[in-house]
C-alpha atoms as a PDB file:
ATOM      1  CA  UNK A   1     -16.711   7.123  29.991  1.00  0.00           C
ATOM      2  CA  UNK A   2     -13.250   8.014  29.416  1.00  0.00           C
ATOM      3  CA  UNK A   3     -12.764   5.466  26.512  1.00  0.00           C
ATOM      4  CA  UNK A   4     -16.169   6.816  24.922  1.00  0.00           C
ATOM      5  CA  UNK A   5     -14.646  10.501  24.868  1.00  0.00           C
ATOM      6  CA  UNK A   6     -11.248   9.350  23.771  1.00  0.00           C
ATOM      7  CA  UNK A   7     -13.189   7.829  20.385  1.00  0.00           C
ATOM      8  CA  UNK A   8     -14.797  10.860  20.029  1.00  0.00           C
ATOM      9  CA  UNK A   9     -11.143  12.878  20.048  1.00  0.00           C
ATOM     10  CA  UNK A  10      -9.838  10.883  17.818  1.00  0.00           C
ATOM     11  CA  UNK A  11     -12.880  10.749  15.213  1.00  0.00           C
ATOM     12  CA  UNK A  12     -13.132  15.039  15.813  1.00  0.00           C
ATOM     13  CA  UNK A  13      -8.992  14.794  15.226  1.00  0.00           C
ATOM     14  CA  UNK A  14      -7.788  11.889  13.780  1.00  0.00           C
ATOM     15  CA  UNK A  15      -4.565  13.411  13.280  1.00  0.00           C
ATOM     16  CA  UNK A  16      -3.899  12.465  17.400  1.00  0.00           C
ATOM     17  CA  UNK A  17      -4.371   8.935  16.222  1.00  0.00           C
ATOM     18  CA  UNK A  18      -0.269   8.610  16.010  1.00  0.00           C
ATOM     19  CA  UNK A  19       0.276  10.416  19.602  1.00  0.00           C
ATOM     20  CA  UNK A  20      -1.707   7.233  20.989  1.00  0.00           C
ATOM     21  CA  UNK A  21       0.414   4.900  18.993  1.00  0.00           C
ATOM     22  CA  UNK A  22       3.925   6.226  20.783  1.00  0.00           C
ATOM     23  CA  UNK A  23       3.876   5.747  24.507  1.00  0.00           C
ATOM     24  CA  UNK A  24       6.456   7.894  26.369  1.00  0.00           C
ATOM     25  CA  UNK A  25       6.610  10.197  23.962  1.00  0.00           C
ATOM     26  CA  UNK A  26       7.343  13.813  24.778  1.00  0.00           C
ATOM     27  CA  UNK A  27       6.454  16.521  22.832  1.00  0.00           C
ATOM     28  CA  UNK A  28       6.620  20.752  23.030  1.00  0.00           C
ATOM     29  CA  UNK A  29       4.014  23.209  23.479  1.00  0.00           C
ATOM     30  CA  UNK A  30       3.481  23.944  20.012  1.00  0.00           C
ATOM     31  CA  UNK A  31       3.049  20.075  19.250  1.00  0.00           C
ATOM     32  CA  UNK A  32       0.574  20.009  21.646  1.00  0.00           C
ATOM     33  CA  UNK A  33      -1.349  23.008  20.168  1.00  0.00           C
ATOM     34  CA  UNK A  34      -1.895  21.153  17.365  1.00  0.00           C
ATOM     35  CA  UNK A  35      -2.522  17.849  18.878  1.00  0.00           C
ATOM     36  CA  UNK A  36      -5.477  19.234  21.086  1.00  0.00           C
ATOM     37  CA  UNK A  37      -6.388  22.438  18.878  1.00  0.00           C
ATOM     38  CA  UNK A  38      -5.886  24.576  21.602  1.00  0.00           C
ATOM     39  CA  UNK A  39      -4.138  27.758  21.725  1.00  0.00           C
ATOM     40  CA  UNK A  40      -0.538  28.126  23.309  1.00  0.00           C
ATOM     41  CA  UNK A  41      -2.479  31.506  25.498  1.00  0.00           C
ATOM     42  CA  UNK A  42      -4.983  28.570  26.787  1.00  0.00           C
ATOM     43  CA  UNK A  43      -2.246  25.946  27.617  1.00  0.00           C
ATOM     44  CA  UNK A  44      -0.324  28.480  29.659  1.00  0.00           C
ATOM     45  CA  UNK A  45      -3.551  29.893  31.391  1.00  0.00           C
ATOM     46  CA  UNK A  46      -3.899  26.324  32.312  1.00  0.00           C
ATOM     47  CA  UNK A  47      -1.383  25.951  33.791  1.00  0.00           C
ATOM     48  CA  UNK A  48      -1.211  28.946  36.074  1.00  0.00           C
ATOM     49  CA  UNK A  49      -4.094  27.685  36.887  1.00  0.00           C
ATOM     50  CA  UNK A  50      -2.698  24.940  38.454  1.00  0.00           C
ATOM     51  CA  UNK A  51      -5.003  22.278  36.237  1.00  0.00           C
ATOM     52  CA  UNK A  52      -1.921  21.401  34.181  1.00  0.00           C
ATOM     53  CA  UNK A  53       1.580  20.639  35.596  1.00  0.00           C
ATOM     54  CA  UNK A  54       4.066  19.655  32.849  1.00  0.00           C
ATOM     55  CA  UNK A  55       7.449  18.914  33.908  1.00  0.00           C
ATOM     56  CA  UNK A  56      10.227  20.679  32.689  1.00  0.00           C
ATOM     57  CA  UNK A  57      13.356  19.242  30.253  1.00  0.00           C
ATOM     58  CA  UNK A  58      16.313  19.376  33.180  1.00  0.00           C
ATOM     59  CA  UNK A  59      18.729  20.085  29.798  1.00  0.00           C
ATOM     60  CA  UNK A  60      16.928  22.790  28.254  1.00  0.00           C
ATOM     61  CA  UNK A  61      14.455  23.680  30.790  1.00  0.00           C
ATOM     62  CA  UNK A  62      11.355  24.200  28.554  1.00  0.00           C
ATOM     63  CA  UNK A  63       8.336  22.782  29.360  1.00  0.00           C
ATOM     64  CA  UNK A  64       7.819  18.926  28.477  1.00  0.00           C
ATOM     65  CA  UNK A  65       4.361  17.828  27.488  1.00  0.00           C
ATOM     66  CA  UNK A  66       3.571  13.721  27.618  1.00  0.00           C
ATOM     67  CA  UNK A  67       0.404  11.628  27.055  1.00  0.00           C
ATOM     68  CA  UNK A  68      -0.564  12.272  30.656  1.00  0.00           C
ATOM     69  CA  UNK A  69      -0.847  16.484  29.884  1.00  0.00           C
ATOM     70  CA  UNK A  70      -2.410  15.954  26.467  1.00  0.00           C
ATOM     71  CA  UNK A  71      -5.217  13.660  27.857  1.00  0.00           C
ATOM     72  CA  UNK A  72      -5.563  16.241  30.791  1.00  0.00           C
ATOM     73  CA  UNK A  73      -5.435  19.429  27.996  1.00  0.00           C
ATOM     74  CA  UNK A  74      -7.828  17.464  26.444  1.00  0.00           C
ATOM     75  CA  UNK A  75     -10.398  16.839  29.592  1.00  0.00           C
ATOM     76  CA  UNK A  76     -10.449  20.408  30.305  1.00  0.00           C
ATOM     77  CA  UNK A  77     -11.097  21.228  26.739  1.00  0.00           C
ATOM     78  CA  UNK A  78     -13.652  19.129  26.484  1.00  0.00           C
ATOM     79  CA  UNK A  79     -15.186  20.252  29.770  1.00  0.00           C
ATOM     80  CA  UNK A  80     -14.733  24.258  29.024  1.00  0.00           C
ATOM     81  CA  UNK A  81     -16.925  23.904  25.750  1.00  0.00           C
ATOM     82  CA  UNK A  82     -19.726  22.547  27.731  1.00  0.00           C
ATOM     83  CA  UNK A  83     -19.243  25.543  29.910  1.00  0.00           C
ATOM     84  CA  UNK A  84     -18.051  23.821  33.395  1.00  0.00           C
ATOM     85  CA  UNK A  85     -16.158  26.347  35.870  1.00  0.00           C
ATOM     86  CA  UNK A  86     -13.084  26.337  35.973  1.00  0.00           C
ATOM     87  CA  UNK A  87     -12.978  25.353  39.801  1.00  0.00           C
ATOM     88  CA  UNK A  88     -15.357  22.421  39.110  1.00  0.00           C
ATOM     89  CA  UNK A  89     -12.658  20.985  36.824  1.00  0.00           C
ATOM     90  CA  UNK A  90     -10.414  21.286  39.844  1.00  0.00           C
ATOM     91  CA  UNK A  91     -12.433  19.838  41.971  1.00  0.00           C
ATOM     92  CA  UNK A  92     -12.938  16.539  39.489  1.00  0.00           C
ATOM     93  CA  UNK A  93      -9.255  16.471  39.355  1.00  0.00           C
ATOM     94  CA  UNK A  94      -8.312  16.012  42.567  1.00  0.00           C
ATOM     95  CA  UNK A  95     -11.066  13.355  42.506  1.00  0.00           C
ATOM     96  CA  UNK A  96     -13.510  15.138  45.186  1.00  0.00           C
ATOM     97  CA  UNK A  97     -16.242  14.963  42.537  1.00  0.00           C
ATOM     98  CA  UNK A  98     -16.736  12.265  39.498  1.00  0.00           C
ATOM     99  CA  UNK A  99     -17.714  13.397  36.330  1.00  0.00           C
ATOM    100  CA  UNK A 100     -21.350  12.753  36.945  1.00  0.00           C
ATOM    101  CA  UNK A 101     -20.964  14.898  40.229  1.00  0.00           C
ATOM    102  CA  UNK A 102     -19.166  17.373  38.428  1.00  0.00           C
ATOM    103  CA  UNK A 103     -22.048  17.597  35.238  1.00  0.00           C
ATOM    104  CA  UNK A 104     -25.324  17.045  38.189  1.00  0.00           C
ATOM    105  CA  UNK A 105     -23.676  20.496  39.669  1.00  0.00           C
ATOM    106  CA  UNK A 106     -23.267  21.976  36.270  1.00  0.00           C
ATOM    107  CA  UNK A 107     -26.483  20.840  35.244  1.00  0.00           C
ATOM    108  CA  UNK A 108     -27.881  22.412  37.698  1.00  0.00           C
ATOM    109  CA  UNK A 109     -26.241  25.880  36.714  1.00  0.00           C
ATOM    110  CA  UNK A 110     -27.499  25.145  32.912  1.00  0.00           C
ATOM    111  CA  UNK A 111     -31.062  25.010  33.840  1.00  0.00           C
ATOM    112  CA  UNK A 112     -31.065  28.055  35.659  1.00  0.00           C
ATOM    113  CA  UNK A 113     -29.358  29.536  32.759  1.00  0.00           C
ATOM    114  CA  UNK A 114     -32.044  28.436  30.720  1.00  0.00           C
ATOM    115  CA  UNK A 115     -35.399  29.489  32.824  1.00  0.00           C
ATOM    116  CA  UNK A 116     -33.141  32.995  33.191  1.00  0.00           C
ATOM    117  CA  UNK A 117     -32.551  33.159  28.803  1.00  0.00           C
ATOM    118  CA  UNK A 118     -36.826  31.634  28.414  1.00  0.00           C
ATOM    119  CA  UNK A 119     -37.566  34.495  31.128  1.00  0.00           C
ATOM    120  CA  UNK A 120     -36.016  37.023  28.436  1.00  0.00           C
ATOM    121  CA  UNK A 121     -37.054  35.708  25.428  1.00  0.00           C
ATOM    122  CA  UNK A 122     -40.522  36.361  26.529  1.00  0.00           C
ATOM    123  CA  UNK A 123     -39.922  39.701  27.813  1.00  0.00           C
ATOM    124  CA  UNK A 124     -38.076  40.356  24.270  1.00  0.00           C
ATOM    125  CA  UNK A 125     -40.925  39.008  22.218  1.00  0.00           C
ATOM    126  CA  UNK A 126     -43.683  40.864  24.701  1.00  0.00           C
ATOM    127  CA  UNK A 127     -41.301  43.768  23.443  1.00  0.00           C
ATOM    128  CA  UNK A 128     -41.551  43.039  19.725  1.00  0.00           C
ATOM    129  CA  UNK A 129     -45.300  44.242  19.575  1.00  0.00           C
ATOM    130  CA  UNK A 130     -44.181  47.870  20.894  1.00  0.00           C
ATOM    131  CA  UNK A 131     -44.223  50.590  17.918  1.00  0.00           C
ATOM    132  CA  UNK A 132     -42.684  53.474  19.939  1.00  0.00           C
ATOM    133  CA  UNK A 133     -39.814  54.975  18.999  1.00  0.00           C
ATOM    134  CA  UNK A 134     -37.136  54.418  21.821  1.00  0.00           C
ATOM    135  CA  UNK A 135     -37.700  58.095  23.056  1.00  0.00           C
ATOM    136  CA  UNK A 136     -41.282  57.380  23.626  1.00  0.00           C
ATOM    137  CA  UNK A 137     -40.415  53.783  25.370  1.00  0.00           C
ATOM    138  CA  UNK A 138     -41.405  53.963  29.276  1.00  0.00           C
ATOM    139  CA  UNK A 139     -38.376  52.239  30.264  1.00  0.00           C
ATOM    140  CA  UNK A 140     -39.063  52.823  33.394  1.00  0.00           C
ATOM    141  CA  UNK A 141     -41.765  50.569  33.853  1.00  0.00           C
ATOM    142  CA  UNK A 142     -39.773  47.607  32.025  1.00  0.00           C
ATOM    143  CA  UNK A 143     -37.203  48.214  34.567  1.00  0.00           C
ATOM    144  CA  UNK A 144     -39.869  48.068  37.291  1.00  0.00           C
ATOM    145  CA  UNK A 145     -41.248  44.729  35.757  1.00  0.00           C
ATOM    146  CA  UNK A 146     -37.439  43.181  35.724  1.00  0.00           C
ATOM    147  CA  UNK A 147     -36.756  44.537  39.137  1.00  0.00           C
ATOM    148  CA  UNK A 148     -39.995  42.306  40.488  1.00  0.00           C
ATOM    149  CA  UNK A 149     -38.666  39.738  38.123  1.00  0.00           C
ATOM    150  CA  UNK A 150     -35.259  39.484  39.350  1.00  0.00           C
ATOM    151  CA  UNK A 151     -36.899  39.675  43.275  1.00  0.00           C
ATOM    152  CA  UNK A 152     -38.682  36.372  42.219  1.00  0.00           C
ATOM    153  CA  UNK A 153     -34.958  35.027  41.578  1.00  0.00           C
ATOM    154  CA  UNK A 154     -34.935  35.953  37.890  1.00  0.00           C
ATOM    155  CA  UNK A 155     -31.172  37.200  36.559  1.00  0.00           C
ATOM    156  CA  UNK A 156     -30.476  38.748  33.323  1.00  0.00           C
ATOM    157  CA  UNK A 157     -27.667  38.902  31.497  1.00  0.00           C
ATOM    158  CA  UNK A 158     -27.251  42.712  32.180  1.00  0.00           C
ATOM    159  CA  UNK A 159     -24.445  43.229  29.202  1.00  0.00           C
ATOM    160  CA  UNK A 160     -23.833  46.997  31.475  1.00  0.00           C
ATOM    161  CA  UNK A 161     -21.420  44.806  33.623  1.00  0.00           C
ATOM    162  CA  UNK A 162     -19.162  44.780  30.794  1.00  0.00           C
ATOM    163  CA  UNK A 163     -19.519  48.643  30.224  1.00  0.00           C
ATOM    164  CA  UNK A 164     -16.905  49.411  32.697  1.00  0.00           C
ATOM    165  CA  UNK A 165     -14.319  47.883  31.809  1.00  0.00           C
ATOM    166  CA  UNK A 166     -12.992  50.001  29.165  1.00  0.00           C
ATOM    167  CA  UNK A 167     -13.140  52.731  31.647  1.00  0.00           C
ATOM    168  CA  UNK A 168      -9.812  51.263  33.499  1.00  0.00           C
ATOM    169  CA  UNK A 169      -7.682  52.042  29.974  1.00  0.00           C
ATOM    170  CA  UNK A 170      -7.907  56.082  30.439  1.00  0.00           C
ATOM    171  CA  UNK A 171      -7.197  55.837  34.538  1.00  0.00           C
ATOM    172  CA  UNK A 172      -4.092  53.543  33.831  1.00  0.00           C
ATOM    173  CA  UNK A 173      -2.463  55.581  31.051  1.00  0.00           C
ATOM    174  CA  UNK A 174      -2.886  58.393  32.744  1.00  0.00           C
ATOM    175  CA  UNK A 175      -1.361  57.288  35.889  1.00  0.00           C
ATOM    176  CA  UNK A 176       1.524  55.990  34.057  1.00  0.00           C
ATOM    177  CA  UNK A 177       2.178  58.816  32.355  1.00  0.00           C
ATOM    178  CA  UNK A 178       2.261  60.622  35.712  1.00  0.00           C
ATOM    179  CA  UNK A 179       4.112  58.498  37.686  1.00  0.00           C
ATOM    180  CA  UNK A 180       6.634  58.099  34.717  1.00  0.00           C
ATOM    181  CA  UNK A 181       6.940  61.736  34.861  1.00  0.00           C
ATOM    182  CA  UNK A 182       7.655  61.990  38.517  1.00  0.00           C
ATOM    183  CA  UNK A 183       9.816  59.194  38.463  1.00  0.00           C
ATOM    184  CA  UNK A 184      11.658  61.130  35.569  1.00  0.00           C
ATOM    185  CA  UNK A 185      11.880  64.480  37.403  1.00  0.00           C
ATOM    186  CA  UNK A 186      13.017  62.888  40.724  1.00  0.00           C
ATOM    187  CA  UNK A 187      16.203  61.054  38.476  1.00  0.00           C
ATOM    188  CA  UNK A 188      16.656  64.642  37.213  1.00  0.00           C
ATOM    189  CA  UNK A 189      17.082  66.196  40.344  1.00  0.00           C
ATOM    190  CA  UNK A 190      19.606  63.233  41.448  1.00  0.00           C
ATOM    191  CA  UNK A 191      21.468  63.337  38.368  1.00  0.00           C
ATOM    192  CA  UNK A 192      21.786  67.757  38.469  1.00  0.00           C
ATOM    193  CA  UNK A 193      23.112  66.972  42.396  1.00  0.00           C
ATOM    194  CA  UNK A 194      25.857  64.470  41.229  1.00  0.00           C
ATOM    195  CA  UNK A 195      27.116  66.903  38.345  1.00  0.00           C
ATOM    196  CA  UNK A 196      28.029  69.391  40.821  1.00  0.00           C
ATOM    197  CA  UNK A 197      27.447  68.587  43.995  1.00  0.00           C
ATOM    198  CA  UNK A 198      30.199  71.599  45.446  1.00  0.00           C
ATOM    199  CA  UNK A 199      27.665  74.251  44.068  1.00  0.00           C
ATOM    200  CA  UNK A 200      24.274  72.368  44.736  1.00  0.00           C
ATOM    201  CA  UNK A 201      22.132  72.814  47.338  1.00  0.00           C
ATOM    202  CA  UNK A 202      22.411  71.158  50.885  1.00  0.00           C
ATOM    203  CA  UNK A 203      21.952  66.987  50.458  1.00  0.00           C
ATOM    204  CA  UNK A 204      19.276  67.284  52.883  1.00  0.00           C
ATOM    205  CA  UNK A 205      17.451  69.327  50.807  1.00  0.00           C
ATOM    206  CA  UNK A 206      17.856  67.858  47.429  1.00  0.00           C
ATOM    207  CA  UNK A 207      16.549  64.482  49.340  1.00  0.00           C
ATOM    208  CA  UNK A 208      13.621  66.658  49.878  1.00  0.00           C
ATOM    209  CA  UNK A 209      12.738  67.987  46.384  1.00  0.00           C
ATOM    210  CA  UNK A 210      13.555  64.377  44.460  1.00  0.00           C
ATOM    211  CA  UNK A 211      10.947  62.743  47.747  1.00  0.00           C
ATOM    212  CA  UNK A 212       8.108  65.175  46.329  1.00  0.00           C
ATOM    213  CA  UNK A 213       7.883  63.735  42.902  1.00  0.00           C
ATOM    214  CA  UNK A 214       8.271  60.370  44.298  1.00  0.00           C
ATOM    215  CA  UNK A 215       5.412  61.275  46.733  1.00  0.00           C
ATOM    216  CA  UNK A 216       3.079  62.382  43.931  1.00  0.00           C
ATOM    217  CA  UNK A 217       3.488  59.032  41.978  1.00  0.00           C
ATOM    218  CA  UNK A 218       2.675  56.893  45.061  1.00  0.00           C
ATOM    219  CA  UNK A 219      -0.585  59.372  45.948  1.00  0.00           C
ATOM    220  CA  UNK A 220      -1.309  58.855  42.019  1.00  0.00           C
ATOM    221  CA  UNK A 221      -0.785  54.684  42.102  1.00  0.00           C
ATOM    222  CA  UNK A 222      -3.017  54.373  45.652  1.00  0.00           C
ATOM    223  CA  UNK A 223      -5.159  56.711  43.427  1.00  0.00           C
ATOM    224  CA  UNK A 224      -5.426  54.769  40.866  1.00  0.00           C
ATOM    225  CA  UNK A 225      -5.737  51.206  42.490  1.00  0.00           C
ATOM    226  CA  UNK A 226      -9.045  52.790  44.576  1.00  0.00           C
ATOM    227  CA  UNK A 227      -9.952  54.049  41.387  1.00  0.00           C
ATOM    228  CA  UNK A 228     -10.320  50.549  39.534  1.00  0.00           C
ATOM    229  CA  UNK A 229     -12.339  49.168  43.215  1.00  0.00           C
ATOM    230  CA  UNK A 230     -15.110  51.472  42.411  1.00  0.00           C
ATOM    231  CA  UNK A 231     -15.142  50.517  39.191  1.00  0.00           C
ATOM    232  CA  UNK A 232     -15.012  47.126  40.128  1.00  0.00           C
ATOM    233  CA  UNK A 233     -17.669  47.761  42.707  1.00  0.00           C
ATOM    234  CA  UNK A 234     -19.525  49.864  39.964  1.00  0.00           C
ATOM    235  CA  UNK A 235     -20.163  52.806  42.288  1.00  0.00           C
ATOM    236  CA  UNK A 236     -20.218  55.104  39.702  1.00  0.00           C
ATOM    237  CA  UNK A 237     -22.992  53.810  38.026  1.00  0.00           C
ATOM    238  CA  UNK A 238     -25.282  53.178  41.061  1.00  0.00           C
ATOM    239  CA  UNK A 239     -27.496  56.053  39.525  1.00  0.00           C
ATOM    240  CA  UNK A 240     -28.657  53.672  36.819  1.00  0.00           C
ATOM    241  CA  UNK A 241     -29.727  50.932  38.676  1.00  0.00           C
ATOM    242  CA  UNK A 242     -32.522  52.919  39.451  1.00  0.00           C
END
């Protein structure tokens, strides 16, 4: 197996042909990039991943790539474009699953993909014979239909999931912005009690007026981190499940 998709790198790249040729050989990330056609983003996702460990140069201390990383960059590349979780990769790693456990499991996944994108198409084409204009389309009732449809184990690809995420980029800003600002105003208040501190007010209560700003910006970050949960959890849009 592993020799078969070796001769298939090499005819998809033959420029790795010379990599096999020099055992030992150690090479940088960018090197590799090109070797595997991977981006440096993917290698380093990788490998906070924990599915790549190259060592590091003790001299320089960058990151050292050998045959051994290359092979695996090139495993996980190979597995990623026919879709296999990440976590199944780390589970054929560590050698819990072979590769024909690994692709049963995924194959497994890919049918149900399949029966879920043939459930669709027909719904789409069913779809493709209605003349109303969408003002005059009793969505309702398709929703009804899907609803039964996904009760019978049905799942569609429901491209609303991805709808909320732009919706942490305004809550984010904001709050940085704010606690910035506090942060800011609290420094201020330090930096005016320092100048002078024979004509400022007690210490005691200039410890009090720079805590309030500093207050604010921690009620606006625990704000702000239940803020992205319901995202997350999609609470706010509950309403159009329905």
């Amino acid at each position: 197996m592993r020799h078969s998709i070796e001769k298939a790198l090499l005819e998809a790249f033959p420029w790795n042909r010379p990599w096999t040729q020099k055992r030992g050989m150690r090479v940088k990330i960018n090197e590799v990039e090109a070797l595997v056609g991977i981006t440096k983003k993917n290698i380093r996702f990788y490998e906070a991943e924990g599915l790549l460990t190259p060592r590091r140069n003790s001299e320089n201390g960058y990151r050292d790539y050998g045959e051994a990383e290359v092979e695996t960059l090139r495993q996980i590349k190979l597995l990623r474009k026919l879709g296999v979780p990440l976590e199944e990769i780390r589970t054929m790693q560590t050698g819990a699953h072979t590769v024909g456990d690994g692709m049963r499991r995924h194959l497994i996944t890919l049918e149900r993909d399949r029966a879920n994108l043939e459930q669709s198409i027909q719904l789409c084409d069913r779809l493709t014979g209605c003349q109303e204009r969408l003002a005059d389309l009793d969505a309702g009732a398709v929703l009804a239909e899907m609803d039964a449809m996904e009760q019978s184990g049905t799942t569609f690809q429901n491209k609303q999931r991805l709808d909320i995420r732009v919706r942490y980029v305004a809550p984010v800003v904001i709050a940085l912005l704010t606690v910035a600002l506090m942060a800011a105003l609290a420094a201020l208040i330090f930096w005016a009690y320092l100048m002078d501190p024979a004509d400022a007010p007690p210490l005691l209560l200039m410890l009090v007026l720079a805590a309030m700003p500093l207050l604010v910006a921690g009620g606006v970050v625990l704000a702000l981190v239940q803020r992205i949960r319901e995202i997350g959890r999609g609470e706010e849009d509950d309403a159009k499940n329905y």
